[in-house]
C-alpha atoms as a PDB file:
ATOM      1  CA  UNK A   1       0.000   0.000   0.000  1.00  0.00           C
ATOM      2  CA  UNK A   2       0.996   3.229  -1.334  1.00  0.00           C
ATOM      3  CA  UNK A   3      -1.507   5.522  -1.273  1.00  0.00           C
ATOM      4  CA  UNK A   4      -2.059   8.203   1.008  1.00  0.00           C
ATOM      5  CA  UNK A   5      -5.626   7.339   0.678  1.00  0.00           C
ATOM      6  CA  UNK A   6      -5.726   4.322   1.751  1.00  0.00           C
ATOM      7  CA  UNK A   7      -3.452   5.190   4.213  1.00  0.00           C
ATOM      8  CA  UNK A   8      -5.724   8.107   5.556  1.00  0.00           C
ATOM      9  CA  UNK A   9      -8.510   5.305   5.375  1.00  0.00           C
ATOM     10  CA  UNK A  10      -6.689   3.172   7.800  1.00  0.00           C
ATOM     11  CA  UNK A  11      -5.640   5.998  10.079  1.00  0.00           C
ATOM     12  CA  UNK A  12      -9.751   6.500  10.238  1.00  0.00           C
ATOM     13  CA  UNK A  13     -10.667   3.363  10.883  1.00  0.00           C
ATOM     14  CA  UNK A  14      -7.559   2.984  13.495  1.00  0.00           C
ATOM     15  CA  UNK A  15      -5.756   0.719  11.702  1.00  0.00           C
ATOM     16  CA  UNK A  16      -8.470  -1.975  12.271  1.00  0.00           C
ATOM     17  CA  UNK A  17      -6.866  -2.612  16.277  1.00  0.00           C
ATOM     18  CA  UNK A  18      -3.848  -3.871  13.982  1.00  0.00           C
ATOM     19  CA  UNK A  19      -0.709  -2.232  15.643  1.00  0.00           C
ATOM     20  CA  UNK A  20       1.679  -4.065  13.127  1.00  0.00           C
ATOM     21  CA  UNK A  21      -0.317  -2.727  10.519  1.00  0.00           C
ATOM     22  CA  UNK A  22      -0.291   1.268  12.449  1.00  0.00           C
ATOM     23  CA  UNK A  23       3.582   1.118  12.713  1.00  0.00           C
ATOM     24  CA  UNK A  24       3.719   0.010   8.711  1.00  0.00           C
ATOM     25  CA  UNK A  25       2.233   3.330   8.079  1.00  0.00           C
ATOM     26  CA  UNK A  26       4.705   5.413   6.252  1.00  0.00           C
ATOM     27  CA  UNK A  27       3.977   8.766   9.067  1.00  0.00           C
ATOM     28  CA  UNK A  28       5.467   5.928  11.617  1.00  0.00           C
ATOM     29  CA  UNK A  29       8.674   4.402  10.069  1.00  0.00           C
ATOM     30  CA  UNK A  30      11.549   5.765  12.356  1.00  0.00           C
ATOM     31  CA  UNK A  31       8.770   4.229  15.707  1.00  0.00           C
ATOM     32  CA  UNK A  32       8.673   0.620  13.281  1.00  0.00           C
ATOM     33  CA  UNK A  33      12.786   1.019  12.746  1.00  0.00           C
ATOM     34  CA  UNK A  34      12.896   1.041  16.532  1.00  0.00           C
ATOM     35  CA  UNK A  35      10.582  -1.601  17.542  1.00  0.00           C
ATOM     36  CA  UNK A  36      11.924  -3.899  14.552  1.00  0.00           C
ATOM     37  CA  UNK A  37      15.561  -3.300  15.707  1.00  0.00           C
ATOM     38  CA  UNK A  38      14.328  -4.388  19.320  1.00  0.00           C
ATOM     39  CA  UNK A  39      11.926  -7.349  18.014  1.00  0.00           C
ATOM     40  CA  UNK A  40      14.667  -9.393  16.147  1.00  0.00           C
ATOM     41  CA  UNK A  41      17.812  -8.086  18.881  1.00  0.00           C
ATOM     42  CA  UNK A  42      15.918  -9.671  22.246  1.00  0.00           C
ATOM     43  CA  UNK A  43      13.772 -12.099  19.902  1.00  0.00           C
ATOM     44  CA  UNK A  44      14.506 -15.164  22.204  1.00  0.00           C
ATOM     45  CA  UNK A  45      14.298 -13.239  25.364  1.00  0.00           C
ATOM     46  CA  UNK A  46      11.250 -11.808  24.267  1.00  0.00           C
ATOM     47  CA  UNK A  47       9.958 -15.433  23.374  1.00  0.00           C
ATOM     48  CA  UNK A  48      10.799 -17.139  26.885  1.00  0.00           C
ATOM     49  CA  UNK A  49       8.341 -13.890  28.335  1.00  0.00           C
ATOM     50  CA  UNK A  50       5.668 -14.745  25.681  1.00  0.00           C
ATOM     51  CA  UNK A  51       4.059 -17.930  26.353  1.00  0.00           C
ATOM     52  CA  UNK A  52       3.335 -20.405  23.199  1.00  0.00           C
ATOM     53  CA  UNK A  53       5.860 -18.470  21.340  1.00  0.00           C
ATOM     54  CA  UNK A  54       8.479 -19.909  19.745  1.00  0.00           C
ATOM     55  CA  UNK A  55      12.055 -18.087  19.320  1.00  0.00           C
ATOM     56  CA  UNK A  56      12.553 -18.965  15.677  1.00  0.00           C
ATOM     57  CA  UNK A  57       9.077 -17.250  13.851  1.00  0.00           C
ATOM     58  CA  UNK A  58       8.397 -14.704  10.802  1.00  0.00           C
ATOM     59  CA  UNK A  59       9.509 -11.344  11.841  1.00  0.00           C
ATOM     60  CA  UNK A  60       5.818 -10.406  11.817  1.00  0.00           C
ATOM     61  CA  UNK A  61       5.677 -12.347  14.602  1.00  0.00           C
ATOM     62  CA  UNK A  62       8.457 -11.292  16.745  1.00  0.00           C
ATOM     63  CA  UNK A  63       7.010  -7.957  16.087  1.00  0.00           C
ATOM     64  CA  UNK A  64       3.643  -8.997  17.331  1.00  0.00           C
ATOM     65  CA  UNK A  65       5.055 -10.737  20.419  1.00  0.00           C
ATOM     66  CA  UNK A  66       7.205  -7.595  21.164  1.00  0.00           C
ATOM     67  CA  UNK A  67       4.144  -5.432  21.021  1.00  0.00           C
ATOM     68  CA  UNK A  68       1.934  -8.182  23.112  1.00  0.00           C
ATOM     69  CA  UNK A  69       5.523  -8.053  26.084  1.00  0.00           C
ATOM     70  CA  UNK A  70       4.902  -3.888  25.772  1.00  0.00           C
ATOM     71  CA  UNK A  71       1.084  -4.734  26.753  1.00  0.00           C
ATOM     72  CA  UNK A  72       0.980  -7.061  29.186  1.00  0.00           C
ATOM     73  CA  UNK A  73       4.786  -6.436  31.168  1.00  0.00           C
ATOM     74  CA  UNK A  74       4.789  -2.982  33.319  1.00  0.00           C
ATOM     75  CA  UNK A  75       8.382  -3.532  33.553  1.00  0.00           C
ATOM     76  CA  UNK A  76       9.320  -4.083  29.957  1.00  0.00           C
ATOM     77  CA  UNK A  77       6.984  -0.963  29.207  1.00  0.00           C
ATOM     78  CA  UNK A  78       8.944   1.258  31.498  1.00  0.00           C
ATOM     79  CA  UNK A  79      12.319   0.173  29.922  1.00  0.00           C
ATOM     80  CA  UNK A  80      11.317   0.473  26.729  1.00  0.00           C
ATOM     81  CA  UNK A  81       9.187   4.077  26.738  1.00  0.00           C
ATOM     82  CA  UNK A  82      11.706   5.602  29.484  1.00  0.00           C
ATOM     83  CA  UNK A  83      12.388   8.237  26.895  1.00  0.00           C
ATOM     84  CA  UNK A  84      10.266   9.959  25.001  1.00  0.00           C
ATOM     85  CA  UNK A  85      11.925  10.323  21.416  1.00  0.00           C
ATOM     86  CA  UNK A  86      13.437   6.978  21.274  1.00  0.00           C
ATOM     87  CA  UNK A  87      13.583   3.509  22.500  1.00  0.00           C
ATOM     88  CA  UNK A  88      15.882   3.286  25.797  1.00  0.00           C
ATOM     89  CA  UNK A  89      18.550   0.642  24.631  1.00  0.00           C
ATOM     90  CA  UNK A  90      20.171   0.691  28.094  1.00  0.00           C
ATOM     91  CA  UNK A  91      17.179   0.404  29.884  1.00  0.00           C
ATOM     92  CA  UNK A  92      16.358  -2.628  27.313  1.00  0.00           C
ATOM     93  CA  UNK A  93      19.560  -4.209  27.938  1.00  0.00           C
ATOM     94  CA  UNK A  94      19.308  -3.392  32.206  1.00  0.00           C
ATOM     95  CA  UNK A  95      15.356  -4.911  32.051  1.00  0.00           C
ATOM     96  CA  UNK A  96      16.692  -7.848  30.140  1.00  0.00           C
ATOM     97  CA  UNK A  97      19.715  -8.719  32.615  1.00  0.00           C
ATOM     98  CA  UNK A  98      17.451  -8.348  35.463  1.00  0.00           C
ATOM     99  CA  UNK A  99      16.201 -11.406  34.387  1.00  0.00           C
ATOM    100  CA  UNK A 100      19.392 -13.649  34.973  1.00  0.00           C
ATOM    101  CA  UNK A 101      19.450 -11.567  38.508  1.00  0.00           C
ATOM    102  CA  UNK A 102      16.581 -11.214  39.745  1.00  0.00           C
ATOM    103  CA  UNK A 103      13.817 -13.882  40.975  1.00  0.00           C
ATOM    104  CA  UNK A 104      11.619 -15.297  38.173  1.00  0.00           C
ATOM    105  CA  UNK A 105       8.379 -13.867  39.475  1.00  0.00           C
ATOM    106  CA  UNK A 106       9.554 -10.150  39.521  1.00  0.00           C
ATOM    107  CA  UNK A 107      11.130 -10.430  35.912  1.00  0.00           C
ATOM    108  CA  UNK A 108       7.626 -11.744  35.149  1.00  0.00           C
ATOM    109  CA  UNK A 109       5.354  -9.033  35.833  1.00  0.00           C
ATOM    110  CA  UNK A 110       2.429  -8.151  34.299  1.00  0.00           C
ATOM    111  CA  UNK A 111      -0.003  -5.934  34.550  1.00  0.00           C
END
């Protein structure tokens, strides 16, 4: 899809609930860029978070279980929106660490 159009149609009808499909639009690219770069980087750690996901899936579907982690895990949300113009690598990295450190059911929580 190309059009602004169709595009503008989308943006109306929210994307139909679709966040994949709201980060494809072209007004969103450098937001995609960074949750992309963050989807395939911590694609296995992300996976062990998601239940019924495996590591090794179409990148559509590390995106989708990245966006389901920033959903459903108040911690990974903080790390990840901790500033406001980009992704927070360090705070990535520091939230993904805790993990090895930290007891299961506080690298676990969701909202």
């Amino acid at each position: 899809m190309d059009s602004s159009d169709d595009w503008g149609r989308l943006r109306e009808q929210d994307y139909a609930g679709d966040d994949l499909l709201k980060f494809c639009d072209p007004q969103r690219k450098a937001k995609l860029s960074q949750h992309l770069v963050c989807a395939l980087v911590y694609d296995r750690e992300i996976a062990a978070l998601v239940e019924g996901v495996p590591a090794d899936t179409r990148v559509s579907e590390k995106l989708r279980s990245h966006f389901h982690l920033l959903s459903t895990n108040a911690l990974y949300r903080k790390a990840y929106y901790s500033s406001a113009s980009v992704a927070d690598w360090a705070a990535i990295e520091r939230f993904f660490y805790s993990g090895l450190t930290r007891p299961a059911e506080t690298y676990l929580l969701q909202d």
